[in-house]
N, C-alpha and C. Protein backbone atom coordinates (compact mmCIF):
# COMPACT_ATOMS: atom_id res chain seq x y z
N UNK A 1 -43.11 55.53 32.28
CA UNK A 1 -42.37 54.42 32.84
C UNK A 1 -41.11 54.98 33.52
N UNK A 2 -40.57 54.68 34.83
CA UNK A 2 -39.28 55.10 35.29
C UNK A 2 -38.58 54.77 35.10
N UNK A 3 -36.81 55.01 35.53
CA UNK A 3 -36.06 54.65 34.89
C UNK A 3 -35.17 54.22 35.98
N UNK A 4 -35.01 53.22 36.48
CA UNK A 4 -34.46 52.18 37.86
C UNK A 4 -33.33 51.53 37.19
N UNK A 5 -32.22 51.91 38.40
CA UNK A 5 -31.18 50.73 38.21
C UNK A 5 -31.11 49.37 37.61
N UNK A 6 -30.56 49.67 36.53
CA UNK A 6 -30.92 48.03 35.73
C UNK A 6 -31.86 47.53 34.68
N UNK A 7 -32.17 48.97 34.67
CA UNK A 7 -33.42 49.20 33.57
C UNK A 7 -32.51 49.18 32.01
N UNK A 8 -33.61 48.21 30.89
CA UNK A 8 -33.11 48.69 29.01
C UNK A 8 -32.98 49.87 29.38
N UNK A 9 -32.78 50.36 28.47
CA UNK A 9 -33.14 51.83 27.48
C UNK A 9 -32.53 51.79 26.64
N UNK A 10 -33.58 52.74 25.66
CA UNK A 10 -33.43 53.02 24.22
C UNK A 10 -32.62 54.73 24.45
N UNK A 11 -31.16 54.56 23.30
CA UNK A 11 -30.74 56.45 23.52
C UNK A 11 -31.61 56.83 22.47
N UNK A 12 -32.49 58.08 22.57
CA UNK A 12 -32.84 59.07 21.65
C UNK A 12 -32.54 59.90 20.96
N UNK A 13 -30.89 60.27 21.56
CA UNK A 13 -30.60 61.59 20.50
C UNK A 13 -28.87 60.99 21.43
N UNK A 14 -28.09 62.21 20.73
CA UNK A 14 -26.58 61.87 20.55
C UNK A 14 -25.67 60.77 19.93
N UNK A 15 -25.13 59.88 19.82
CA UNK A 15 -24.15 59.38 18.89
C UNK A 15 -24.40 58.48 19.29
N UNK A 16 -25.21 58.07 20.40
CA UNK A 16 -25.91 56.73 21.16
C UNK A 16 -26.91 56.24 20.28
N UNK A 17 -27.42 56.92 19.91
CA UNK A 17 -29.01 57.27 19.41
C UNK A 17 -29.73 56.03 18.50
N UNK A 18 -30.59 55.68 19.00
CA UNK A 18 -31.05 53.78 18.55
C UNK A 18 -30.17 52.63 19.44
N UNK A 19 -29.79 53.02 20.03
CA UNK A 19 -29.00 52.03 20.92
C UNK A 19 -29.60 51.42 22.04
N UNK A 20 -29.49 50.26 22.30
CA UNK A 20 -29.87 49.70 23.96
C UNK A 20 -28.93 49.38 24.70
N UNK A 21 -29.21 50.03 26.16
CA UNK A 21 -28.28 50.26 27.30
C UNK A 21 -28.85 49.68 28.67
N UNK A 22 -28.37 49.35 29.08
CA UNK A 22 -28.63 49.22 30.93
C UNK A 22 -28.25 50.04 31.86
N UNK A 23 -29.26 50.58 32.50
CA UNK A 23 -28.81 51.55 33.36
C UNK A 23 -27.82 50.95 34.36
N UNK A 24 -26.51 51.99 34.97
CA UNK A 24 -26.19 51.22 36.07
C UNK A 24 -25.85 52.38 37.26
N UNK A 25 -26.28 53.59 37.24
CA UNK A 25 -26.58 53.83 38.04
C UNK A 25 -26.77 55.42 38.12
N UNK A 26 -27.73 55.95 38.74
CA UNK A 26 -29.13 57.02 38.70
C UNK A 26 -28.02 58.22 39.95
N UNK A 27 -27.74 59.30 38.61
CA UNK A 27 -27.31 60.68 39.64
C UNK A 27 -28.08 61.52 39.98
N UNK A 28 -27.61 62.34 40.84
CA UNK A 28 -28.83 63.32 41.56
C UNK A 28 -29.61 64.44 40.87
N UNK A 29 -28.63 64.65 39.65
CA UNK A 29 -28.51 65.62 38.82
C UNK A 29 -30.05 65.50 37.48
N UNK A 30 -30.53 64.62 37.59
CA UNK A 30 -31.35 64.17 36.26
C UNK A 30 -30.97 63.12 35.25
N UNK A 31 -29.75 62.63 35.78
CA UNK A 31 -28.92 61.93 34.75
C UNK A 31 -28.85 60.63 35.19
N UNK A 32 -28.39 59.83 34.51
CA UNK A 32 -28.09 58.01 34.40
C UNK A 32 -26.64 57.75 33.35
N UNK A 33 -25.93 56.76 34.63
CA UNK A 33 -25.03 56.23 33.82
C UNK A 33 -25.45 55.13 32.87
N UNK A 34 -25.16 54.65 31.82
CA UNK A 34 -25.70 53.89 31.07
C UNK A 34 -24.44 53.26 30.19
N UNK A 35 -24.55 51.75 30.23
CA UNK A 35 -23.58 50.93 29.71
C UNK A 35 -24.04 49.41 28.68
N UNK A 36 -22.92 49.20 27.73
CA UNK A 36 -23.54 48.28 26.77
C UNK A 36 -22.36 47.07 26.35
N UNK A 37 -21.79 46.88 27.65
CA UNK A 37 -20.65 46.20 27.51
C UNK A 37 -19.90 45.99 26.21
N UNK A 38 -19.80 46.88 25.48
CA UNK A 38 -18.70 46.95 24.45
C UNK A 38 -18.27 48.05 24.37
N UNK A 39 -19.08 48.79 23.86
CA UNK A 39 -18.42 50.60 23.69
C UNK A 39 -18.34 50.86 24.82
N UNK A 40 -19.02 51.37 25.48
CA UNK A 40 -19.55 51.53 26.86
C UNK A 40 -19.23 50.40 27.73
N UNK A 41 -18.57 50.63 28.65
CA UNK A 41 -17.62 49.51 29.32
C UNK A 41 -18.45 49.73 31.03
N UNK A 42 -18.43 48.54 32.02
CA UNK A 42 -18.90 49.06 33.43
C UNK A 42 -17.90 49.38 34.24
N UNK A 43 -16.60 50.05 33.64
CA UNK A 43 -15.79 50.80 34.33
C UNK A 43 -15.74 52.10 33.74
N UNK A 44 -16.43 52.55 32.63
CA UNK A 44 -16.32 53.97 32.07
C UNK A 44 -17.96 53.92 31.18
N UNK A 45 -18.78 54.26 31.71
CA UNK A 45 -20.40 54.20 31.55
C UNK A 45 -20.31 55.94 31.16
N UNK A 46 -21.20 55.44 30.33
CA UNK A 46 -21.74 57.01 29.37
C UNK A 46 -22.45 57.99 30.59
N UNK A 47 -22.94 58.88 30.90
CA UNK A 47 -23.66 59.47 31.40
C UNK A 47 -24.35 60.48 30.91
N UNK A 48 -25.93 60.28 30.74
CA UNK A 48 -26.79 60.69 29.76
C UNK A 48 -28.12 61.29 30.61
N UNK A 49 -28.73 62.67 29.99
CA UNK A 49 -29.63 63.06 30.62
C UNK A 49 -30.92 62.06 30.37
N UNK A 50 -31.29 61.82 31.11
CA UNK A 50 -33.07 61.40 31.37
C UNK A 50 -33.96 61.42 30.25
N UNK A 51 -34.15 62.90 29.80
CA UNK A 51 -34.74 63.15 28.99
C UNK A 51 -34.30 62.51 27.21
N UNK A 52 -33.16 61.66 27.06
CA UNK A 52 -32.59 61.44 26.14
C UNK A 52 -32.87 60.08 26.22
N UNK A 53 -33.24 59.62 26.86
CA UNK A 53 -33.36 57.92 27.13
C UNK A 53 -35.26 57.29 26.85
N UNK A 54 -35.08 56.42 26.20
CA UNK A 54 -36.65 55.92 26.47
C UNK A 54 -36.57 54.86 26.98
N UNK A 55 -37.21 54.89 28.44
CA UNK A 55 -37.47 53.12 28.69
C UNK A 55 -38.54 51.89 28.39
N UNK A 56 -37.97 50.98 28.43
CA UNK A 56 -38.81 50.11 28.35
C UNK A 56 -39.34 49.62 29.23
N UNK A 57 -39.70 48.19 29.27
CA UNK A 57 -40.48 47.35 29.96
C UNK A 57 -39.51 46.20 30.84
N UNK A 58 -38.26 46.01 30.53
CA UNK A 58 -37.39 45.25 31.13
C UNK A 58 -36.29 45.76 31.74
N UNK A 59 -36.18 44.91 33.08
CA UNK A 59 -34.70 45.29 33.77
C UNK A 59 -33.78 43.85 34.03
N UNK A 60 -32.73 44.15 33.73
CA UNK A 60 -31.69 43.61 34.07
C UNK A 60 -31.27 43.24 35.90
N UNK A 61 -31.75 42.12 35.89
CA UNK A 61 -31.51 41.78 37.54
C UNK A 61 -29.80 41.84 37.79
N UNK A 62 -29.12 41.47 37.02
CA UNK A 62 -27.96 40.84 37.05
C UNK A 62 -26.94 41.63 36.20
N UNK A 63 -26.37 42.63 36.72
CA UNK A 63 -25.35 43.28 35.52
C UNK A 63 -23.89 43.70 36.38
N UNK A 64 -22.90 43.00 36.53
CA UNK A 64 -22.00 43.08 37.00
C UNK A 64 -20.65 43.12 36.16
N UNK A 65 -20.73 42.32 35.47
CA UNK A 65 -19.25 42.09 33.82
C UNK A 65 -20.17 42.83 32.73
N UNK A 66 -18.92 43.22 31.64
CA UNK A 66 -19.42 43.68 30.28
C UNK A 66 -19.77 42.43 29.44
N UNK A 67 -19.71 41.37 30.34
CA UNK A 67 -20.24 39.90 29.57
C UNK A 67 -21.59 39.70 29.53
N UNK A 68 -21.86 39.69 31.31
CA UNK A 68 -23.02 39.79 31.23
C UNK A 68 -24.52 40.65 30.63
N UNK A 69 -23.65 42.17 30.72
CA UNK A 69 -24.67 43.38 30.07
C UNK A 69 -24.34 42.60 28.59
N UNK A 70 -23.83 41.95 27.52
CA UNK A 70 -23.72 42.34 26.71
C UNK A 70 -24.61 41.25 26.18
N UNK A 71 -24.41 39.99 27.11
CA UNK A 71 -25.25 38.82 26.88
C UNK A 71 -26.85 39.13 27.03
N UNK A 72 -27.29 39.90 28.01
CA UNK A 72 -28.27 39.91 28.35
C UNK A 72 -29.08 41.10 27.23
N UNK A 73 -28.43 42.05 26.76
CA UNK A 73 -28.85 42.98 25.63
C UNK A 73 -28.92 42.08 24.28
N UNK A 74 -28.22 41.26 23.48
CA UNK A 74 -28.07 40.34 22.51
C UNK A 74 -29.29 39.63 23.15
N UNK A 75 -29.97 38.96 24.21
CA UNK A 75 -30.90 38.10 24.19
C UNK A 75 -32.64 38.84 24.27
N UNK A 76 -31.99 40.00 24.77
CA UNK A 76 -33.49 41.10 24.70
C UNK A 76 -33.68 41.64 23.24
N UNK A 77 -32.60 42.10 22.40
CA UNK A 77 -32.60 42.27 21.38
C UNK A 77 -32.95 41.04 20.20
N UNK A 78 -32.90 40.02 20.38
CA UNK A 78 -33.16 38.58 19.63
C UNK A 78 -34.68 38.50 20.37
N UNK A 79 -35.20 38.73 21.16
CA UNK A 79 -36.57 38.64 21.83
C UNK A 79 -37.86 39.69 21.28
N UNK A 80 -37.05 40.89 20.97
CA UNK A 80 -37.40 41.83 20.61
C UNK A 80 -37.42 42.19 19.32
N UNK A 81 -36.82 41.21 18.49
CA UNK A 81 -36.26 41.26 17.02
C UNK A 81 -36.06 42.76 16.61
N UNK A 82 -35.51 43.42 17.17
CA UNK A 82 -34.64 44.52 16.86
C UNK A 82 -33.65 44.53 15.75
């Protein structure tokens, strides 16, 4: 599965690790910024290799505030019974 702007993901390894994130935006390098509107803010987004991330099946059309990422993770996570 790829990993597109706006995409869940699950972190796999580092201090992230079991966490769900929204991508918000894909570097040239192999890497993705990734944010969860609380820790991870969409003015200071984690940046995490590729290989550390698992995606899922859902993307986030709409992620502009840490309100919205945070609303929209709480309702995938209640969907998902995580």
């Amino acid at each position: 599965m790829d990993i597109v702007k706006g995409s869940v993901v699950r972190a796999k390894a580092g201090r992230d690790k079991g966490g769900y994130f929204v991508v918000t935006d894909i570097l040239e390098n192999g890497r993705v910024c990734i944010c969860d509107g609380k820790r991870r803010k969409v003015t200071s987004p984690k940046c995490k290799n590729i290989i550390h991330l698992e995606a899922t099946s859902f993307v986030a059309e709409e992620f502009t505030t840490n309100r919205q990422i945070k609303n929209y993770l709480k309702s995938f996570m209640e969907a998902k019974h995580v």
